[in-house]
N, C-alpha and C. Protein backbone atom coordinates (compact mmCIF):
# COMPACT_ATOMS: atom_id res chain seq x y z
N UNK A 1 0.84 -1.18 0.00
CA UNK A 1 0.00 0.00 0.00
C UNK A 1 0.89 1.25 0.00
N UNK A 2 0.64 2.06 -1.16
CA UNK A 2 1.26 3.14 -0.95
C UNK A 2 1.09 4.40 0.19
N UNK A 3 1.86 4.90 0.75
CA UNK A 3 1.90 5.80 1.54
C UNK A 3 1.39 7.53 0.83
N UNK A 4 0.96 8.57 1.48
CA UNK A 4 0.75 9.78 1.36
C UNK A 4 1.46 10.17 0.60
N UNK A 5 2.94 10.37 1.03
CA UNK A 5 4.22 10.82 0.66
C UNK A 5 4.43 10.31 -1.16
N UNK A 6 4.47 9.20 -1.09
CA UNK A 6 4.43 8.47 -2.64
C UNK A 6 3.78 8.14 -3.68
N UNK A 7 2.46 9.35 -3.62
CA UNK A 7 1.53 9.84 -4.22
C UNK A 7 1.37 11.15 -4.77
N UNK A 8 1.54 12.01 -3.70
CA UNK A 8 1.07 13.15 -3.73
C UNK A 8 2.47 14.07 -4.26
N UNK A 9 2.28 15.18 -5.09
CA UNK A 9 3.60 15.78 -5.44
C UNK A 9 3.64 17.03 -5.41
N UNK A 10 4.42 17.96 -5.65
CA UNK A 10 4.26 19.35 -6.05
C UNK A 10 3.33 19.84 -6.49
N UNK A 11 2.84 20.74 -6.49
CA UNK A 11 1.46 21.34 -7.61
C UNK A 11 2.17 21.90 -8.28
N UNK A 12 2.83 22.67 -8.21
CA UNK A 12 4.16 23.39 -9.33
C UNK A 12 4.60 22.36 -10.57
N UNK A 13 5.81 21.91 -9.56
CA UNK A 13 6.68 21.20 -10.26
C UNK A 13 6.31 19.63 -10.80
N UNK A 14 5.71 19.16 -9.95
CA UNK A 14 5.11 17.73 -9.99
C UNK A 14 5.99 16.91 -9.42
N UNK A 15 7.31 17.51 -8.56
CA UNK A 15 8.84 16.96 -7.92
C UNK A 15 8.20 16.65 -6.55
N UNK A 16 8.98 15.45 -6.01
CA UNK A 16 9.21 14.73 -4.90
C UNK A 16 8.64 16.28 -3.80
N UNK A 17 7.78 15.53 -2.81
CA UNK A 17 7.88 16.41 -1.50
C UNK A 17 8.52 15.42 -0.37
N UNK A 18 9.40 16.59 0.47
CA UNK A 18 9.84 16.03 1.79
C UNK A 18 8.90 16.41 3.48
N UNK A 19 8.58 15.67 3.75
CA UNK A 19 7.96 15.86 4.89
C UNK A 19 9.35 16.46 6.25
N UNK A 20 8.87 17.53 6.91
CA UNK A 20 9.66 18.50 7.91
C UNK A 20 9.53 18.76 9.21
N UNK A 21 9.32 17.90 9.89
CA UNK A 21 8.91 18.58 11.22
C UNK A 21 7.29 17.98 11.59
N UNK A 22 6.71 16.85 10.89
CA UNK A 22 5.27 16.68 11.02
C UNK A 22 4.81 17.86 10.39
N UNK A 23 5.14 19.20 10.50
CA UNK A 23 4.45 20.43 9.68
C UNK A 23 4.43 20.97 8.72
N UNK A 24 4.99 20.31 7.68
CA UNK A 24 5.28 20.88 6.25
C UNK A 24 5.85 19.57 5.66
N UNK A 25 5.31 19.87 4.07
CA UNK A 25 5.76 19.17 2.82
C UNK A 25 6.39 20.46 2.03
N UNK A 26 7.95 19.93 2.04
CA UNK A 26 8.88 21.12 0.88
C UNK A 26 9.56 20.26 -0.18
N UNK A 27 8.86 21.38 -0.93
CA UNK A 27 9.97 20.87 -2.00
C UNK A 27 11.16 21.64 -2.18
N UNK A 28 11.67 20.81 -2.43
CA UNK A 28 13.22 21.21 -2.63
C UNK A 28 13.60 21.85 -3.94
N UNK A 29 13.17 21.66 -5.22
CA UNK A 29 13.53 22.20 -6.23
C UNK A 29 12.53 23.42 -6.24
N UNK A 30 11.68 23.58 -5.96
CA UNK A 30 10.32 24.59 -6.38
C UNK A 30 11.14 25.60 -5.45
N UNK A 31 12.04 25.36 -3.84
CA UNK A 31 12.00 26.09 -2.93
C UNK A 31 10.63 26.93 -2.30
N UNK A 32 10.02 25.54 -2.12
CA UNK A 32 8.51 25.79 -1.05
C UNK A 32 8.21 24.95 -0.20
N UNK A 33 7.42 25.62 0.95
CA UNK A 33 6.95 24.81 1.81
C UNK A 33 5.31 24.92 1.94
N UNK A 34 4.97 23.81 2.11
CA UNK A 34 3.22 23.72 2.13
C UNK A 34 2.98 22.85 3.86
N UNK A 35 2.07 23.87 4.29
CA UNK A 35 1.73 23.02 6.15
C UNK A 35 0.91 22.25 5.74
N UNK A 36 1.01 21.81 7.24
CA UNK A 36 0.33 20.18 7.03
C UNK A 36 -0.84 20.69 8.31
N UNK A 37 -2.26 20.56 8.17
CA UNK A 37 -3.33 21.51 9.93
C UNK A 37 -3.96 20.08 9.52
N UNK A 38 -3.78 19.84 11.04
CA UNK A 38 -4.72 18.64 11.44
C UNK A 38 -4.36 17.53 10.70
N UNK A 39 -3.03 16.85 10.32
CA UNK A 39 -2.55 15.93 9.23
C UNK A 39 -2.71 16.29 8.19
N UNK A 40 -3.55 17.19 7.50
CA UNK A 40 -3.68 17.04 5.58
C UNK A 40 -3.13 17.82 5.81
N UNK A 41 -2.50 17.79 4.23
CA UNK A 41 -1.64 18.50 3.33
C UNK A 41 -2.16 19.76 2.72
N UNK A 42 -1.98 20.96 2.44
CA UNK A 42 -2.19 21.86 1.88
C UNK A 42 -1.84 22.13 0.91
N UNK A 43 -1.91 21.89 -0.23
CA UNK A 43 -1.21 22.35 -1.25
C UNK A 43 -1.58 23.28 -2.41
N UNK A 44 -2.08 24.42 -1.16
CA UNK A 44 -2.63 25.50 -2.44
C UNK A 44 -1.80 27.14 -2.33
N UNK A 45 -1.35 27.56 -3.25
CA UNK A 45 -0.50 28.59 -3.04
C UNK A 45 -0.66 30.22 -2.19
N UNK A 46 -1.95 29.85 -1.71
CA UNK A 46 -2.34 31.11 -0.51
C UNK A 46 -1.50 30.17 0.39
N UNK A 47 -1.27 29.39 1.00
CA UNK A 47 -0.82 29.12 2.14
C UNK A 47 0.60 28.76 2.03
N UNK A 48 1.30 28.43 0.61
CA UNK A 48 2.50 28.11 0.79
C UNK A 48 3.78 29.18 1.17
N UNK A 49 5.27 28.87 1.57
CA UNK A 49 5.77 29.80 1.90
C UNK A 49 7.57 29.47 1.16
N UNK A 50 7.69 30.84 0.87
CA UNK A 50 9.53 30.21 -0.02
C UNK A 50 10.28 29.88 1.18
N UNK A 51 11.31 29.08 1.06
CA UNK A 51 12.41 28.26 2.27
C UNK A 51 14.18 28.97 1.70
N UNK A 52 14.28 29.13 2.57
CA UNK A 52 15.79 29.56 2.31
C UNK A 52 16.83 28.20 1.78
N UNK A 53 17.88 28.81 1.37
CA UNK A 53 18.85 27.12 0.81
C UNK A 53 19.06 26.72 2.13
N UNK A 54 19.14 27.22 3.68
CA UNK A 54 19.76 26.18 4.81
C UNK A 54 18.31 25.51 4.99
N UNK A 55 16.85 25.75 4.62
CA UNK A 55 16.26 24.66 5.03
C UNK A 55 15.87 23.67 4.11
N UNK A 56 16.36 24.08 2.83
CA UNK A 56 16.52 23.09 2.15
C UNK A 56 17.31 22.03 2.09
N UNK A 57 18.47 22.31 2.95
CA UNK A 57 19.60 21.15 3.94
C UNK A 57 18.82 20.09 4.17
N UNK A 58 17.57 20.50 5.47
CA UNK A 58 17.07 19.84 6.36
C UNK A 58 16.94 18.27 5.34
């Protein structure tokens, strides 16, 4: 059974998301982060936010 994570992708880019903290899915190439309220995912661009390159480390 596939998991959340290995479904669901960017709305942008259509690239891999990384889960952060339980609170965010970022992508790494787009340089965005989308929260996660109450477990779901958000992935609409009123709520997303740009990530600097050190949290793109994470």
């Amino acid at each position: 059974m596939n998991t959340l994570l290995e479904i669901i992708v960017c709305p942008i880019c259509q690239g891999e998301l990384y889960l952060h903290n339980k609170q965010e899915l970022i992508c790494k190439s787009e340089k965005l982060a989308y929260p996660i309220y109450d477990g779901i995912p958000i992935l609409l661009d009123k709520v997303l936010r740009v990530i600097t390159e050190e949290e793109i480390k994470i």
